[in-house]
N, C-alpha and C. Protein backbone atom coordinates (compact mmCIF):
# COMPACT_ATOMS: atom_id res chain seq x y z
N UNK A 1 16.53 0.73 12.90
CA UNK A 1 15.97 0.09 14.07
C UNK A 1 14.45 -0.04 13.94
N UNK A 2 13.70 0.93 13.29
CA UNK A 2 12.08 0.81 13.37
C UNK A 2 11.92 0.05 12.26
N UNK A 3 12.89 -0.02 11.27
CA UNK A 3 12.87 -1.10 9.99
C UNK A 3 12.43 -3.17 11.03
N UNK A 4 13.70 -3.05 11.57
CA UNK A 4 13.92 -4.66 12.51
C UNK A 4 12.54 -4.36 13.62
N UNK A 5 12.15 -3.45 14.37
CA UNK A 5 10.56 -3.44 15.15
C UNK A 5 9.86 -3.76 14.11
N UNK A 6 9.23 -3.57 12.74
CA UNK A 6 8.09 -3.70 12.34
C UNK A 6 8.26 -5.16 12.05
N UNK A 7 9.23 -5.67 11.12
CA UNK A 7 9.68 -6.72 11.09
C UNK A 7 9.36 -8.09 12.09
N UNK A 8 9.96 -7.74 13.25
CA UNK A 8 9.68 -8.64 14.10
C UNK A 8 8.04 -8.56 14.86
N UNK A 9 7.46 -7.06 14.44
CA UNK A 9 5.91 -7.36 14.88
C UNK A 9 5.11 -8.24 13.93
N UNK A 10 5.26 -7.74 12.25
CA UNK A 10 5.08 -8.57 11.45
C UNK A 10 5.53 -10.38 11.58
N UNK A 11 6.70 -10.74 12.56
CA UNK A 11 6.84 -11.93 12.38
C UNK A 11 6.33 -12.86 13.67
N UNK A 12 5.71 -11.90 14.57
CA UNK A 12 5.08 -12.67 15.23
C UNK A 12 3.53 -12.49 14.87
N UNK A 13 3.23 -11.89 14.37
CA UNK A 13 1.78 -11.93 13.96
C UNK A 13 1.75 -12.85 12.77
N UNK A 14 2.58 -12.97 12.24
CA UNK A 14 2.92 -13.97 11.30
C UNK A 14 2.72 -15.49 12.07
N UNK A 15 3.20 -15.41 13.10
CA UNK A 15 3.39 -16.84 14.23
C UNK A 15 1.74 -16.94 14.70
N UNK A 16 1.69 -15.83 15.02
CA UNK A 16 0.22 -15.92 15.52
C UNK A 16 -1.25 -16.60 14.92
N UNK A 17 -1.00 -16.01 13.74
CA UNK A 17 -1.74 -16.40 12.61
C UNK A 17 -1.54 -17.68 12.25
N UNK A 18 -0.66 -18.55 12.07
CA UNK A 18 0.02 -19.82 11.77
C UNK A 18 -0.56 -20.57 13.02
N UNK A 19 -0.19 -20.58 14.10
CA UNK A 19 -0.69 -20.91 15.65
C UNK A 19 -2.37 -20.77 15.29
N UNK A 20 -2.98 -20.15 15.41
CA UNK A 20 -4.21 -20.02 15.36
C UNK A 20 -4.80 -21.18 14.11
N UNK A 21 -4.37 -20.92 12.74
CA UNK A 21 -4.35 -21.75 11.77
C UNK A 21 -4.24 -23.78 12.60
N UNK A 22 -3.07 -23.98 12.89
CA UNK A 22 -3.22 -25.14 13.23
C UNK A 22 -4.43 -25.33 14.28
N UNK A 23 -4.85 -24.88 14.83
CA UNK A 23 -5.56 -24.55 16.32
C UNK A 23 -6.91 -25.43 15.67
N UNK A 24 -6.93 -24.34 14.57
CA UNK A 24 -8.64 -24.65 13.68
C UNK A 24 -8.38 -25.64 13.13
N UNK A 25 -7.30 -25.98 12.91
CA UNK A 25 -7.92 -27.67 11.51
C UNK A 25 -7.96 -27.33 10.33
N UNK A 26 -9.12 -27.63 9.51
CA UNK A 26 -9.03 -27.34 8.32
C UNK A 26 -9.99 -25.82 7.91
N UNK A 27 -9.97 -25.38 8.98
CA UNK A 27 -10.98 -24.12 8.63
C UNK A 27 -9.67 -22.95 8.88
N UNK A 28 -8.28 -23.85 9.04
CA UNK A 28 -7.20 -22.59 9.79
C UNK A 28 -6.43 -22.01 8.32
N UNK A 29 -6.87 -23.05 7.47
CA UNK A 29 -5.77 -22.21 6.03
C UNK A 29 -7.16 -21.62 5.30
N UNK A 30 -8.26 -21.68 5.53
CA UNK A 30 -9.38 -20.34 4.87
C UNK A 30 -9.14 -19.15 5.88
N UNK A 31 -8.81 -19.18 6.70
CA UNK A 31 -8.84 -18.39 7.73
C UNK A 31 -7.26 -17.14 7.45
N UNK A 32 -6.59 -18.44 7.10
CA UNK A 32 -5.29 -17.67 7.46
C UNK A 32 -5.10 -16.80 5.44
N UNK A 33 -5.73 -17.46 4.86
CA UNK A 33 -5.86 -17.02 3.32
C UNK A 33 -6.86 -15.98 3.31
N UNK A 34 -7.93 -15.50 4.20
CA UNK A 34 -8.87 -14.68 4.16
C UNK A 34 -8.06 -13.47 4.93
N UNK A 35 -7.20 -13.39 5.88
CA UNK A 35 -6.75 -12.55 6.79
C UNK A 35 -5.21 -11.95 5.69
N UNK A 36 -4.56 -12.60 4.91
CA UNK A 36 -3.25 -12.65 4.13
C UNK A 36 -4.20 -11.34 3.02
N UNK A 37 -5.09 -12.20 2.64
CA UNK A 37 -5.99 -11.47 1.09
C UNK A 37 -6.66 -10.11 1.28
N UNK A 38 -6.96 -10.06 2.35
CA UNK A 38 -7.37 -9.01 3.03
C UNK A 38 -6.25 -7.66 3.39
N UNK A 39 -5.39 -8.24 3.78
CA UNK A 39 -3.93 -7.11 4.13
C UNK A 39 -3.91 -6.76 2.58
N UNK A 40 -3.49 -7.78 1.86
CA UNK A 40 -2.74 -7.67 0.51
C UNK A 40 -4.41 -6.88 -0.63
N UNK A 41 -5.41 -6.57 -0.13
CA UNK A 41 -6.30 -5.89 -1.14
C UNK A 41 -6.49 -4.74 -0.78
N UNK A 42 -6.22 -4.21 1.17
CA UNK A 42 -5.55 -3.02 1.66
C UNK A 42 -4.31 -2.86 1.46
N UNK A 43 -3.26 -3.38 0.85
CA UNK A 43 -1.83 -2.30 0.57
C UNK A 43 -2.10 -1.98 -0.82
N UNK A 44 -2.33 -3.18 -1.43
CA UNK A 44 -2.35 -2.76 -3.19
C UNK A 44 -3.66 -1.32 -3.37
N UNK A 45 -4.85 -1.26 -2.60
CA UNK A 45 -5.53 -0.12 -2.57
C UNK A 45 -4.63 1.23 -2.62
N UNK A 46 -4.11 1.32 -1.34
CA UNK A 46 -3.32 2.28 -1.27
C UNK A 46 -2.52 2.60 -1.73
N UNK A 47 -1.22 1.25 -2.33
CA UNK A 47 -0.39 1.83 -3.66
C UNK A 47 -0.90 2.60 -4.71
N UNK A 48 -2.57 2.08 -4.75
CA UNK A 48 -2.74 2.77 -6.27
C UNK A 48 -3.47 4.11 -5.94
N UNK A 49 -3.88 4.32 -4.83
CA UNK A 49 -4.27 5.92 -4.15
C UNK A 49 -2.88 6.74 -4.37
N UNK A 50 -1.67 6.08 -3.65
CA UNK A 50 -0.52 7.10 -3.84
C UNK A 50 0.04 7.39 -5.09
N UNK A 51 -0.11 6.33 -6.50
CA UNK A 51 0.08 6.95 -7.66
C UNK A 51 -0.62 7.72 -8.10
N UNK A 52 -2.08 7.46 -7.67
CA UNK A 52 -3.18 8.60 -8.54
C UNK A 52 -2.32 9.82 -7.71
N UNK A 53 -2.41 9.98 -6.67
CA UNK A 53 -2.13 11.13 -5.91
C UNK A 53 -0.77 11.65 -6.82
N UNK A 54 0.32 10.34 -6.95
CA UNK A 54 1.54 11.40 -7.81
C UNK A 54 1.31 12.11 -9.19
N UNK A 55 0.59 11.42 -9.22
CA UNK A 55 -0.65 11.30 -11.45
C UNK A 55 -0.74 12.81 -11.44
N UNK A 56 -1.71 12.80 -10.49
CA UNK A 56 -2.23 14.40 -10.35
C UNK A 56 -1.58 15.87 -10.04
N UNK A 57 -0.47 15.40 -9.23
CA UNK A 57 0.81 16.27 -8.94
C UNK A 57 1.60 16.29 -9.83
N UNK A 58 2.05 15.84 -10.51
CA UNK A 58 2.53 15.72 -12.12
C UNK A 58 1.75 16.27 -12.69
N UNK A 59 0.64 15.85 -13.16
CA UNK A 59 -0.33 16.55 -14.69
C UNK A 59 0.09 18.46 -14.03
N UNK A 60 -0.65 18.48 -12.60
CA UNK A 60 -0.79 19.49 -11.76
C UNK A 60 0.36 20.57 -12.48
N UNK A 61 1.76 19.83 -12.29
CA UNK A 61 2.89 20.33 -12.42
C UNK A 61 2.81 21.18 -13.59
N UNK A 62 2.67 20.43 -14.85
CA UNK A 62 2.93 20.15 -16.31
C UNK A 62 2.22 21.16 -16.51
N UNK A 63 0.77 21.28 -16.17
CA UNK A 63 -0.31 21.96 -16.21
C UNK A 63 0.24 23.63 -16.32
N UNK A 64 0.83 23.78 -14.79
CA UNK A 64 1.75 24.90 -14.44
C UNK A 64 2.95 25.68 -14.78
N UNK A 65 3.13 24.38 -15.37
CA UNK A 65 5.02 25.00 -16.41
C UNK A 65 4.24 25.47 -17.88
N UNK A 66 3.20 24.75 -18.61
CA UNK A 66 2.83 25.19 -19.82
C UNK A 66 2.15 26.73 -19.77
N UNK A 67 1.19 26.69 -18.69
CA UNK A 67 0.82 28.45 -18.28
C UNK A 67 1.82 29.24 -18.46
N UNK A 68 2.91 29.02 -17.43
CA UNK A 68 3.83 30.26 -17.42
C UNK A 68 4.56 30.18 -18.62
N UNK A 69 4.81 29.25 -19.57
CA UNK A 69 4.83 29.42 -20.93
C UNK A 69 4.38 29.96 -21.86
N UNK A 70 3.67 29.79 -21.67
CA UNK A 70 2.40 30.85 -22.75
C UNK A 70 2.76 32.34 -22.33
N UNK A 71 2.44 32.24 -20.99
CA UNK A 71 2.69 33.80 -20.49
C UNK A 71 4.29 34.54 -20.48
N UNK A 72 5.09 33.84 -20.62
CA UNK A 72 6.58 34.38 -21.00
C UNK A 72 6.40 34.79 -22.32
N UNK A 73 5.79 33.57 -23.52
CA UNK A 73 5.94 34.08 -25.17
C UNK A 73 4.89 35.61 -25.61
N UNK A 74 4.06 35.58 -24.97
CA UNK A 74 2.87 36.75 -25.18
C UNK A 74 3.80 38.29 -24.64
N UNK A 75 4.45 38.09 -23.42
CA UNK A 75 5.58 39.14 -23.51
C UNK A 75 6.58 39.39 -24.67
């Protein structure tokens, strides 16, 4: 259900944006390409924040299993 809400907020802001676009003329598809480019250079940001973030929890991991390795063979 919160899947079909975002959806349909996304598709009227979608309308909105389009509406506004015709409104302006020819200044409504820089407008509506500046507002699209803008979302899309904030999600791709953050995709690549949440891999560094997994990058580091991994190495983190790896980091942690090779320690207690060492320290099992020295016994």
């Amino acid at each position: 259900m919160k899947t079909l809400l975002h959806f349909l907020l996304f598709l009227v802001l979608a309308f909105v944006v389009i509406l506004l676009a015709v409104l302006l003329g020819d200044l409504g598809a820089w407008y509506f390409a500046w507002l699209i480019g803008t979302a899309m250079i904030v999600l791709v940001s953050a995709a690549g924040a949440a891999l560094l973030d997994t990058q580091e929890e991994h190495a983190e991991a790896t980091r942690t299993q090779a320690q207690a390795g060492r320290g099992n063979r020295a016994l």
